[in-house]
PDB file of N, CA and C in Angstrom:
ATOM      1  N   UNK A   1     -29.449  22.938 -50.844  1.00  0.00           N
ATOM      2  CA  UNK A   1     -30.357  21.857 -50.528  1.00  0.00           C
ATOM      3  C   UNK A   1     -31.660  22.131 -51.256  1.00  0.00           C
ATOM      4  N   UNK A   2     -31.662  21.652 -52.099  1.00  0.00           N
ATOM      5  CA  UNK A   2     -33.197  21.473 -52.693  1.00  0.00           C
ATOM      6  C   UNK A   2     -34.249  20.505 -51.956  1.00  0.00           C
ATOM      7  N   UNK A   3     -35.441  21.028 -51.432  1.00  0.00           N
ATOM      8  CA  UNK A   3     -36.784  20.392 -50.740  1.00  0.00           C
ATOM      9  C   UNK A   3     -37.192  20.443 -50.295  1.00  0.00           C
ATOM     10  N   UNK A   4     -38.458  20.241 -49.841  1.00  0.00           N
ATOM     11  CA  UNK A   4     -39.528  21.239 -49.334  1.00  0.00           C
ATOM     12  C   UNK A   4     -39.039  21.480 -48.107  1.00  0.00           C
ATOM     13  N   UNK A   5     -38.050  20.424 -47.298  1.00  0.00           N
ATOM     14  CA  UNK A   5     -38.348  21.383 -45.472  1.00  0.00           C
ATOM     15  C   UNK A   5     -36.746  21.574 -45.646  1.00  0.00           C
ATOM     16  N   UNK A   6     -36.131  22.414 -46.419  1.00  0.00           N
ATOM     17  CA  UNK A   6     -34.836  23.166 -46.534  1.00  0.00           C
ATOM     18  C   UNK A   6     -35.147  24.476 -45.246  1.00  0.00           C
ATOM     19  N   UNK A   7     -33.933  24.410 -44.487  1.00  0.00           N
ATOM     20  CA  UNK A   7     -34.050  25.090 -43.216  1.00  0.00           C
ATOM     21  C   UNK A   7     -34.329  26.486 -43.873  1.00  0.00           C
ATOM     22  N   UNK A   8     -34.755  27.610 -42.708  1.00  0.00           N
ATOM     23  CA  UNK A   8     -34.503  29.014 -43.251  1.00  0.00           C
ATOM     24  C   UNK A   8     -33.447  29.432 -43.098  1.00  0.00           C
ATOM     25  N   UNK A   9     -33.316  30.448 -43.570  1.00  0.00           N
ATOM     26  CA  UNK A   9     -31.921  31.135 -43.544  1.00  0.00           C
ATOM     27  C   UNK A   9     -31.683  31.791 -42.224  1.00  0.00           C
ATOM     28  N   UNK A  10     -32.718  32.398 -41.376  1.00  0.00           N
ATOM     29  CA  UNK A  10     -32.419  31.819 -39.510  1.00  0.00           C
ATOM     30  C   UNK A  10     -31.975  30.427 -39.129  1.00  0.00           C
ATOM     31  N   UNK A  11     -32.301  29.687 -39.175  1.00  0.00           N
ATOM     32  CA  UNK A  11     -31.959  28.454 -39.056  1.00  0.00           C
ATOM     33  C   UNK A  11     -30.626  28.302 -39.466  1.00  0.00           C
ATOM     34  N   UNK A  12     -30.133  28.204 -40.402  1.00  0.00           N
ATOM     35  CA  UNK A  12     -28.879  28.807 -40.940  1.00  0.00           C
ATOM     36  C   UNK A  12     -28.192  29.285 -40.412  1.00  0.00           C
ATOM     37  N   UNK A  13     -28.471  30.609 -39.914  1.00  0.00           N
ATOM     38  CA  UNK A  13     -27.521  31.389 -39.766  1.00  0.00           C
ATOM     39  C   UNK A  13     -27.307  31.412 -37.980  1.00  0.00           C
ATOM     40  N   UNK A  14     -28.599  30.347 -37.339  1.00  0.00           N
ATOM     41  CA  UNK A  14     -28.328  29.784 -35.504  1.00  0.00           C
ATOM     42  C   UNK A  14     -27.292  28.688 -35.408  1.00  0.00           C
ATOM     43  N   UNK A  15     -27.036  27.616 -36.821  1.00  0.00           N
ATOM     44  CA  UNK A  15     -26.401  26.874 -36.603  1.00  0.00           C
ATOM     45  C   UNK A  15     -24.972  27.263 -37.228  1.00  0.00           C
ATOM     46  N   UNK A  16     -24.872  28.024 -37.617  1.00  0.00           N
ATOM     47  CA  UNK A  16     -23.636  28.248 -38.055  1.00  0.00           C
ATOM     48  C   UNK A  16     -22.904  27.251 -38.982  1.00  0.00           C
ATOM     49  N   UNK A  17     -23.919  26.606 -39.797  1.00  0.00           N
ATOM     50  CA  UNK A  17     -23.414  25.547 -40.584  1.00  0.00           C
ATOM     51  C   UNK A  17     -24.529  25.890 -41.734  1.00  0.00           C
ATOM     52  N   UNK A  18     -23.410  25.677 -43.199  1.00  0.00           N
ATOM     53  CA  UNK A  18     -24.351  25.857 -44.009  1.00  0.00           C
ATOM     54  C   UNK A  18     -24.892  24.232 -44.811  1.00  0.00           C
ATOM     55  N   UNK A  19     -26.308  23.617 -44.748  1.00  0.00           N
ATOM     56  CA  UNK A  19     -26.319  22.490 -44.636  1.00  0.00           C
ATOM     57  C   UNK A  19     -26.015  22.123 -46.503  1.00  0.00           C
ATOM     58  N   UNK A  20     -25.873  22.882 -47.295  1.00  0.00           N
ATOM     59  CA  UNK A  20     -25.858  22.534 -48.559  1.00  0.00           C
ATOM     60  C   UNK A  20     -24.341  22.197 -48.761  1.00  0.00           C
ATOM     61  N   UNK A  21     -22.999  22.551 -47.879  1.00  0.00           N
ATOM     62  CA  UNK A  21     -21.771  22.362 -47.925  1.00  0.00           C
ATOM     63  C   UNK A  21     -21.750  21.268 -47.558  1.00  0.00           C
ATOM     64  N   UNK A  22     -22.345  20.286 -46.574  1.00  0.00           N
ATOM     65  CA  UNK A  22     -22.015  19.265 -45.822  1.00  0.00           C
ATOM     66  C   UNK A  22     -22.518  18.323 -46.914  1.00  0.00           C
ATOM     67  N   UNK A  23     -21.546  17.473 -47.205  1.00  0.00           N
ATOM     68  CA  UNK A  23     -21.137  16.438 -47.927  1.00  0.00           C
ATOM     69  C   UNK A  23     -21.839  14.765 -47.339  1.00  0.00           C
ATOM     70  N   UNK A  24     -23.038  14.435 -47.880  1.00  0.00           N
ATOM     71  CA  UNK A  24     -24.118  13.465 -46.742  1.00  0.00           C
ATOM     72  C   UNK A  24     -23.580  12.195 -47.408  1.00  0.00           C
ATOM     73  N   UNK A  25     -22.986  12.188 -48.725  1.00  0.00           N
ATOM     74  CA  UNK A  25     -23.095  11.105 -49.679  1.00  0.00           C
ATOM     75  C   UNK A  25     -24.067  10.280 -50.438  1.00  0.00           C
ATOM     76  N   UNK A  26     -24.063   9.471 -51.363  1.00  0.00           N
ATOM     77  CA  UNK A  26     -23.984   8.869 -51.733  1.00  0.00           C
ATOM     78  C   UNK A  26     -26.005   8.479 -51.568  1.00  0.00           C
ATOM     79  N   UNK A  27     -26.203   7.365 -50.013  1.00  0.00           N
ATOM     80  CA  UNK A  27     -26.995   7.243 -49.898  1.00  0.00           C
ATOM     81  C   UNK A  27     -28.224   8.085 -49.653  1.00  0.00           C
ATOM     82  N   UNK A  28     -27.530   9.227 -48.790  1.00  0.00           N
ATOM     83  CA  UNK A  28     -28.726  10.057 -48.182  1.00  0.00           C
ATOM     84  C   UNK A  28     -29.275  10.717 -49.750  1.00  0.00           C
ATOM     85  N   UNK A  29     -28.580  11.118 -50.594  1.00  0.00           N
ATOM     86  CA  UNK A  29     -29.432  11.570 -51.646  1.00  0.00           C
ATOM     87  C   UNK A  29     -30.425  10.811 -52.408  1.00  0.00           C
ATOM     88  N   UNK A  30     -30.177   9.379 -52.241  1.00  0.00           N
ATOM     89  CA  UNK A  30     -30.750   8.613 -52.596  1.00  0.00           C
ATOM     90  C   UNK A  30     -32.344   8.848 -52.097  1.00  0.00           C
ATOM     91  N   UNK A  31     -32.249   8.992 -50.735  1.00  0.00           N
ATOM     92  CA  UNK A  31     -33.027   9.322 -49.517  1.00  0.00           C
ATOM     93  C   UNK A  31     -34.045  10.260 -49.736  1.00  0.00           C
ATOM     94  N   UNK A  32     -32.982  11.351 -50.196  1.00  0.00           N
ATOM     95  CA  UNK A  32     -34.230  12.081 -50.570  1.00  0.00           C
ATOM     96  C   UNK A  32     -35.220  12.322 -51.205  1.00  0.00           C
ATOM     97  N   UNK A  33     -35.027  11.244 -52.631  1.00  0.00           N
ATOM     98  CA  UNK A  33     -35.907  11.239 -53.675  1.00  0.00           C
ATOM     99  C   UNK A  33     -37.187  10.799 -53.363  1.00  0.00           C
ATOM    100  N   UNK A  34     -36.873   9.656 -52.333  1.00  0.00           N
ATOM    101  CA  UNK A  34     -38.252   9.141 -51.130  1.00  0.00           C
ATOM    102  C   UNK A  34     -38.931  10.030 -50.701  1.00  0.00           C
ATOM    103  N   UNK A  35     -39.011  11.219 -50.289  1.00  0.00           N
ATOM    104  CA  UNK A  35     -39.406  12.254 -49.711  1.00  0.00           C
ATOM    105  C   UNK A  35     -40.482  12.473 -50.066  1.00  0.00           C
ATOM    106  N   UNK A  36     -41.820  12.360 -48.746  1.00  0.00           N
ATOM    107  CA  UNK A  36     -43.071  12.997 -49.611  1.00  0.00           C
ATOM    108  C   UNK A  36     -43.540  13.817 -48.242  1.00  0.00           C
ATOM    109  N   UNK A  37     -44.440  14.760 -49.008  1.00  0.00           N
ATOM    110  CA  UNK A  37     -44.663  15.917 -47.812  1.00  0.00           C
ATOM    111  C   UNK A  37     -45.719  15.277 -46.880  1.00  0.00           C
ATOM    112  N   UNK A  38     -45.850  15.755 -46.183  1.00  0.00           N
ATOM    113  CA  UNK A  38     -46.613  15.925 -44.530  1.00  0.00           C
ATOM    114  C   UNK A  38     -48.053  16.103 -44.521  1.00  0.00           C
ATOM    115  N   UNK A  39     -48.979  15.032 -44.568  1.00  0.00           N
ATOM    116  CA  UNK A  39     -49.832  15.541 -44.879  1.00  0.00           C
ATOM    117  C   UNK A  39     -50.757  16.639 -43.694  1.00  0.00           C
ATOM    118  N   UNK A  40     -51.781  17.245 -44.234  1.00  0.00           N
ATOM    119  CA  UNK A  40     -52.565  18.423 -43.641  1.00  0.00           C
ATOM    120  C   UNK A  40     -53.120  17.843 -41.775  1.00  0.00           C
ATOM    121  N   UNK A  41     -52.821  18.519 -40.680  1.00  0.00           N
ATOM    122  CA  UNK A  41     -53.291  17.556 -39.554  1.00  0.00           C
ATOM    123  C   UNK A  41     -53.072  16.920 -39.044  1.00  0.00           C
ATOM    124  N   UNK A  42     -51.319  16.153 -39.892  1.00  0.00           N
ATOM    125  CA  UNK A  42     -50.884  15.394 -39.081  1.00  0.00           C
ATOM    126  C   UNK A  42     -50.104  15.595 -37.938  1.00  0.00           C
ATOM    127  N   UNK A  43     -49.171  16.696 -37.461  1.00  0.00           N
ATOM    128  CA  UNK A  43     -48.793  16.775 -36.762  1.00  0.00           C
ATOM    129  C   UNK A  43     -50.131  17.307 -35.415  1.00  0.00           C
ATOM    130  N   UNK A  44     -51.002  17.772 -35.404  1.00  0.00           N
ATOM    131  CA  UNK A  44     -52.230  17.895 -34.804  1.00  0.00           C
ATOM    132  C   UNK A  44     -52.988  16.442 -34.192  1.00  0.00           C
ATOM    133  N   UNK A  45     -52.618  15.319 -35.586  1.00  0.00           N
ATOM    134  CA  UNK A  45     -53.648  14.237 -34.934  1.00  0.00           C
ATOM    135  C   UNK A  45     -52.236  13.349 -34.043  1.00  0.00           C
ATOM    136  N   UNK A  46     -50.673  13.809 -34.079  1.00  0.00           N
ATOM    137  CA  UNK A  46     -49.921  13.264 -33.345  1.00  0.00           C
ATOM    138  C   UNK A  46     -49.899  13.499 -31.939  1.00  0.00           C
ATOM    139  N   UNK A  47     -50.311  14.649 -31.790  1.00  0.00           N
ATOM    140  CA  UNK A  47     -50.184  15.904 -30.676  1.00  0.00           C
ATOM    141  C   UNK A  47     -51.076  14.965 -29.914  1.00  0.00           C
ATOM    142  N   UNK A  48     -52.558  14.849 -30.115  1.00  0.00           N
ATOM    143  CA  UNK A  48     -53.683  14.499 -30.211  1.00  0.00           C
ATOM    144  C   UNK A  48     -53.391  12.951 -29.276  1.00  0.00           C
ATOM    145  N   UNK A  49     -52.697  12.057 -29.587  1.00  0.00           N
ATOM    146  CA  UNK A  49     -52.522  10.703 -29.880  1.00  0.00           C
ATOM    147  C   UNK A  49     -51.562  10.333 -28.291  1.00  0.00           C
ATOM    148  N   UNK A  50     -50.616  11.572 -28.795  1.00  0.00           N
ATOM    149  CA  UNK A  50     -49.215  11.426 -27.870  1.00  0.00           C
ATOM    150  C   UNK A  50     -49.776  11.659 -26.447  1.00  0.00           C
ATOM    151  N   UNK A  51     -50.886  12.978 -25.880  1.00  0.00           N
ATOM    152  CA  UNK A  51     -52.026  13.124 -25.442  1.00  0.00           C
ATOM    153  C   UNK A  51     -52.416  12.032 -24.470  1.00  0.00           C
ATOM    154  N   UNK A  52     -53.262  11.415 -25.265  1.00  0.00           N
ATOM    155  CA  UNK A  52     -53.994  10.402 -24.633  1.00  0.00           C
ATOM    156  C   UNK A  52     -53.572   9.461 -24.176  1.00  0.00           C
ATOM    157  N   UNK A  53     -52.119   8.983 -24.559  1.00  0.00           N
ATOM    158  CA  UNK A  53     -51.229   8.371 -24.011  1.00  0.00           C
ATOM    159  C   UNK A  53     -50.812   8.667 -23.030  1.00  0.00           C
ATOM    160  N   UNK A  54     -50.887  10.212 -22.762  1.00  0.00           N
ATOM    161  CA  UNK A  54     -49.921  10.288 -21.370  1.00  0.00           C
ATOM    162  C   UNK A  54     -51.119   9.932 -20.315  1.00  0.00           C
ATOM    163  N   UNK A  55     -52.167  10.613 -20.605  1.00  0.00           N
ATOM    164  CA  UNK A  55     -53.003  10.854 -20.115  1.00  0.00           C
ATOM    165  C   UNK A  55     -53.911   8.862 -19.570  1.00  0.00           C
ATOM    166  N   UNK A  56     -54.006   8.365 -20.432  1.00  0.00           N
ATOM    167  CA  UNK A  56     -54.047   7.054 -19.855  1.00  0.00           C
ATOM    168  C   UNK A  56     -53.352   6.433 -19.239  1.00  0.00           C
ATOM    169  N   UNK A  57     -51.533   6.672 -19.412  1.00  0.00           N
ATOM    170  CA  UNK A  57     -50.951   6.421 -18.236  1.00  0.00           C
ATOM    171  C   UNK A  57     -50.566   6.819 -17.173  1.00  0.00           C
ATOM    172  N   UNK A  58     -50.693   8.016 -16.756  1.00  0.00           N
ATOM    173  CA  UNK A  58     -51.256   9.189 -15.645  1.00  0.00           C
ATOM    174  C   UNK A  58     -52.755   8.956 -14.635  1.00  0.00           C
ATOM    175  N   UNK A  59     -53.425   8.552 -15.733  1.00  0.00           N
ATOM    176  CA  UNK A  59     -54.699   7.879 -14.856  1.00  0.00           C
ATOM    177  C   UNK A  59     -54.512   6.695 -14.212  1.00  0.00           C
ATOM    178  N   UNK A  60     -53.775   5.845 -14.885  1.00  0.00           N
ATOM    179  CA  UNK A  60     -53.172   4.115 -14.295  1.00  0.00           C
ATOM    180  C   UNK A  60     -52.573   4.601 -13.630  1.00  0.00           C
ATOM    181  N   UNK A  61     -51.792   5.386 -12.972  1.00  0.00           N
ATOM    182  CA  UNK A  61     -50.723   5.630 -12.461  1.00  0.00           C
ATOM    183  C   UNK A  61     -51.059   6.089 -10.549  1.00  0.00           C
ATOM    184  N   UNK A  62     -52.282   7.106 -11.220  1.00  0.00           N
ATOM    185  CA  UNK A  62     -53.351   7.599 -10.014  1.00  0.00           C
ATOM    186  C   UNK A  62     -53.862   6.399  -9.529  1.00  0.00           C
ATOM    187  N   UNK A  63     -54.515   5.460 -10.468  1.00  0.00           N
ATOM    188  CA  UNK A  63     -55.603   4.851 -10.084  1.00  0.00           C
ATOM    189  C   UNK A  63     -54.619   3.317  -9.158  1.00  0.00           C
ATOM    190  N   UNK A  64     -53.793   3.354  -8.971  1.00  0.00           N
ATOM    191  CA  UNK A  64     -52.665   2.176  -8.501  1.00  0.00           C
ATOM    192  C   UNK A  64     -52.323   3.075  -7.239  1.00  0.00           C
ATOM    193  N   UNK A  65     -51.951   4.031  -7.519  1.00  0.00           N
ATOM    194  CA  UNK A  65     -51.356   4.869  -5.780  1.00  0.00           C
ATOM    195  C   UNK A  65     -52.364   4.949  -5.189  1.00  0.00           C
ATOM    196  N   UNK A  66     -53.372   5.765  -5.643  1.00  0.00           N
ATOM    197  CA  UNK A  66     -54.212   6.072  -4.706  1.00  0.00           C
ATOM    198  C   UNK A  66     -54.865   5.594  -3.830  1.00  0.00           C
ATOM    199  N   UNK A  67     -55.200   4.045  -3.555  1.00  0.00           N
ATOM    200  CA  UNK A  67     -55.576   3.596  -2.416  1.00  0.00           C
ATOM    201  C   UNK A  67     -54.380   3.846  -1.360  1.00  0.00           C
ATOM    202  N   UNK A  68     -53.064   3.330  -1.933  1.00  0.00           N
ATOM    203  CA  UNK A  68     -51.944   3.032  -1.248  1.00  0.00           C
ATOM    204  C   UNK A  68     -51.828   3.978  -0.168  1.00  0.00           C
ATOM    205  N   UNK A  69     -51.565   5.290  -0.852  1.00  0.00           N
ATOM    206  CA  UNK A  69     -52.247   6.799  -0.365  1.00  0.00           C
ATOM    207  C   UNK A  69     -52.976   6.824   0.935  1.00  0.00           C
ATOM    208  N   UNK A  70     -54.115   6.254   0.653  1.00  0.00           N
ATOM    209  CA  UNK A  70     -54.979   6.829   1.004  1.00  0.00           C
ATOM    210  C   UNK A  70     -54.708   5.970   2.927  1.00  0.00           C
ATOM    211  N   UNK A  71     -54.611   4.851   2.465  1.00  0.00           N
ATOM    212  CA  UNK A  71     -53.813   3.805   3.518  1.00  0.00           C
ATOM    213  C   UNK A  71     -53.607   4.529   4.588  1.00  0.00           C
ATOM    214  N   UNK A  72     -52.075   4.519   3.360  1.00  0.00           N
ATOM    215  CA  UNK A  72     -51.025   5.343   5.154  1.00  0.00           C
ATOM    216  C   UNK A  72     -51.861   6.471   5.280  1.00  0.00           C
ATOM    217  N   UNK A  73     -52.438   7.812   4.719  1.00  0.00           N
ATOM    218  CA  UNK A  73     -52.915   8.775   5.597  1.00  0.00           C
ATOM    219  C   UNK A  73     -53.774   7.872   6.291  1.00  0.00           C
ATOM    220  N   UNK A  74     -54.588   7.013   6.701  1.00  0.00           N
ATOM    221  CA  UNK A  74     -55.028   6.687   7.805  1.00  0.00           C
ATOM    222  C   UNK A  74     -54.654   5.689   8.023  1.00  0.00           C
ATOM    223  N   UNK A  75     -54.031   5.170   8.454  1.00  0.00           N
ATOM    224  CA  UNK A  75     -53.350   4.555   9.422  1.00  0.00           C
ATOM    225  C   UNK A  75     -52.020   5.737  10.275  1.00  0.00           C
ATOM    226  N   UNK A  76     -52.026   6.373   9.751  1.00  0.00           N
ATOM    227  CA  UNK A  76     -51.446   7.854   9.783  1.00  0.00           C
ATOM    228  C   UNK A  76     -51.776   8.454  10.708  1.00  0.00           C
ATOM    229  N   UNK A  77     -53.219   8.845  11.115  1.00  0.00           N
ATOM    230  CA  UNK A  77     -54.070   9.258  11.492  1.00  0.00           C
ATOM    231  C   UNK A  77     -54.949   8.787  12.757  1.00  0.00           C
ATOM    232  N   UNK A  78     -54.789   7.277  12.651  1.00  0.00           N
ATOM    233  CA  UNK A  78     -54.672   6.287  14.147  1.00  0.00           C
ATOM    234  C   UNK A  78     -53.739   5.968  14.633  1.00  0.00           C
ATOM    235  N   UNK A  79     -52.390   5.543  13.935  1.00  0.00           N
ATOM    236  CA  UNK A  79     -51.735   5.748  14.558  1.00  0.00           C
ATOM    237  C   UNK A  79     -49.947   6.586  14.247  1.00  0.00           C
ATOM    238  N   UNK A  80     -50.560   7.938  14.862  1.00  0.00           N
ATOM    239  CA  UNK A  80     -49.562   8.929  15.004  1.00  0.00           C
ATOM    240  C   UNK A  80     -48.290   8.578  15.212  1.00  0.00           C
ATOM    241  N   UNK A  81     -47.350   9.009  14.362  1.00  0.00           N
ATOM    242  CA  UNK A  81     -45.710   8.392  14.748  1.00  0.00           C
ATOM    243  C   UNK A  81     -44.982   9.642  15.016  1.00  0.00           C
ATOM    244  N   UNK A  82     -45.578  10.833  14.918  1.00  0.00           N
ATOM    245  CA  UNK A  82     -44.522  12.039  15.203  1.00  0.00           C
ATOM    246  C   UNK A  82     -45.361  12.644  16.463  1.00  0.00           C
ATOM    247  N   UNK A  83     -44.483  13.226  17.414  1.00  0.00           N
ATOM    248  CA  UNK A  83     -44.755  13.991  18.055  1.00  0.00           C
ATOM    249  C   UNK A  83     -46.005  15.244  17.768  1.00  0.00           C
ATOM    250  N   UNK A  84     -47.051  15.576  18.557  1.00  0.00           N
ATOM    251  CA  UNK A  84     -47.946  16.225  18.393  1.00  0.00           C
ATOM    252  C   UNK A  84     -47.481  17.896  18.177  1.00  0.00           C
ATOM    253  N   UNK A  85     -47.704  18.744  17.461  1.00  0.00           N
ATOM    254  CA  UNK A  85     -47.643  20.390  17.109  1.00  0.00           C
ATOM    255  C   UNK A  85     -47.112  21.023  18.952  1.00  0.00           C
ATOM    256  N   UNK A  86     -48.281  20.435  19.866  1.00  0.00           N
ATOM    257  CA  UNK A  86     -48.732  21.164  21.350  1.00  0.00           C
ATOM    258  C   UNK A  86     -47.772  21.553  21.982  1.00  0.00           C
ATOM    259  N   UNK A  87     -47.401  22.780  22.284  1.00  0.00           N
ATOM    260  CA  UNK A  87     -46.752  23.050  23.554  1.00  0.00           C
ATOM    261  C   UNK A  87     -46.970  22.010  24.915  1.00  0.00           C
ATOM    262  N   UNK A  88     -45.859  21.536  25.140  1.00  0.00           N
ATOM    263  CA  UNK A  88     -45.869  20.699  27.093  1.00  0.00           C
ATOM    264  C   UNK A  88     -47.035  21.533  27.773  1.00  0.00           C
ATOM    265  N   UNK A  89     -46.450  23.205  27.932  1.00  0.00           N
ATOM    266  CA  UNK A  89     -47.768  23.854  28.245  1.00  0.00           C
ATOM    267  C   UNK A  89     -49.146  24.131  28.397  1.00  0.00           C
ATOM    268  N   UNK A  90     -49.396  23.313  27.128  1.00  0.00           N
ATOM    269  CA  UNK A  90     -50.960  23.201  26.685  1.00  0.00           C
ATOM    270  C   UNK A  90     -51.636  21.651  27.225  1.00  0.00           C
ATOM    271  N   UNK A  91     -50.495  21.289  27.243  1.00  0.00           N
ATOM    272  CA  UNK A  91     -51.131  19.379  27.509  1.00  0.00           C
ATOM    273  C   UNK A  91     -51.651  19.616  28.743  1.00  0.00           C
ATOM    274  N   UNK A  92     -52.783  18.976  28.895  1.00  0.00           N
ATOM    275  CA  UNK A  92     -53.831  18.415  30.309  1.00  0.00           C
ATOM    276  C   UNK A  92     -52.852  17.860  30.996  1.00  0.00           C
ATOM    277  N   UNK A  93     -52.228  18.105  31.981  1.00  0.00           N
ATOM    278  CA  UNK A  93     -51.694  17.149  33.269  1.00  0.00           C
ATOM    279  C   UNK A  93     -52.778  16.426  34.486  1.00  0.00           C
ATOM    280  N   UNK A  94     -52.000  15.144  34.636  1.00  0.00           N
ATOM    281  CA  UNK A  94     -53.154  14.255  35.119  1.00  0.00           C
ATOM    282  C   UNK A  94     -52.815  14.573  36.972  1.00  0.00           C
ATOM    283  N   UNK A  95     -53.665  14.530  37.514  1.00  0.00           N
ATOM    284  CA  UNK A  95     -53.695  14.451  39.034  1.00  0.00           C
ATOM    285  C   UNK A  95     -53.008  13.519  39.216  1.00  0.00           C
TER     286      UNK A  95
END
């Protein structure tokens, strides 16, 4: 395989396939002549990009539950649906 991102010879030798035997045809060589390198940063300004994406939809994501949230803990909180922690023992009995 002639070009610049030709695997290493680790790579190679994890896949157990040697990629210069495998027979792509016809078009893919065509393919490759297209080939231009990567420029400097870019995978950095993708990183970068992919990022802020999550991250803006992580914030939408907060910013939609969190009242919802916040709701049931109180209404939660007035009105109790599980049984209290207290020992019978501990409860005030009424005259």
């Amino acid at each position: 395989m002639s070009g610049r991102f030709a695997p290493s010879e680790l790579d190679r030798e994890a896949d157990g396939i040697d990629p210069d035997s495998i027979d792509t045809g016809e078009p893919i060589q065509l393919l490759r002549k297209l080939e231009e390198p990567t420029p400097p940063g870019f995978l950095g300004r993708l990183r970068r990009r992919i990022d802020r994406t999550k991250f803006a939809g992580d914030a939408t994501t907060f910013a939609w539950a969190a009242p919802w949230v916040l709701l049931r803990e109180l209404l939660g909180m007035l009105f109790p649906t599980e049984p209290s922690s207290r020992d019978d023992s501990e409860r005030p009995r009424r005259p």
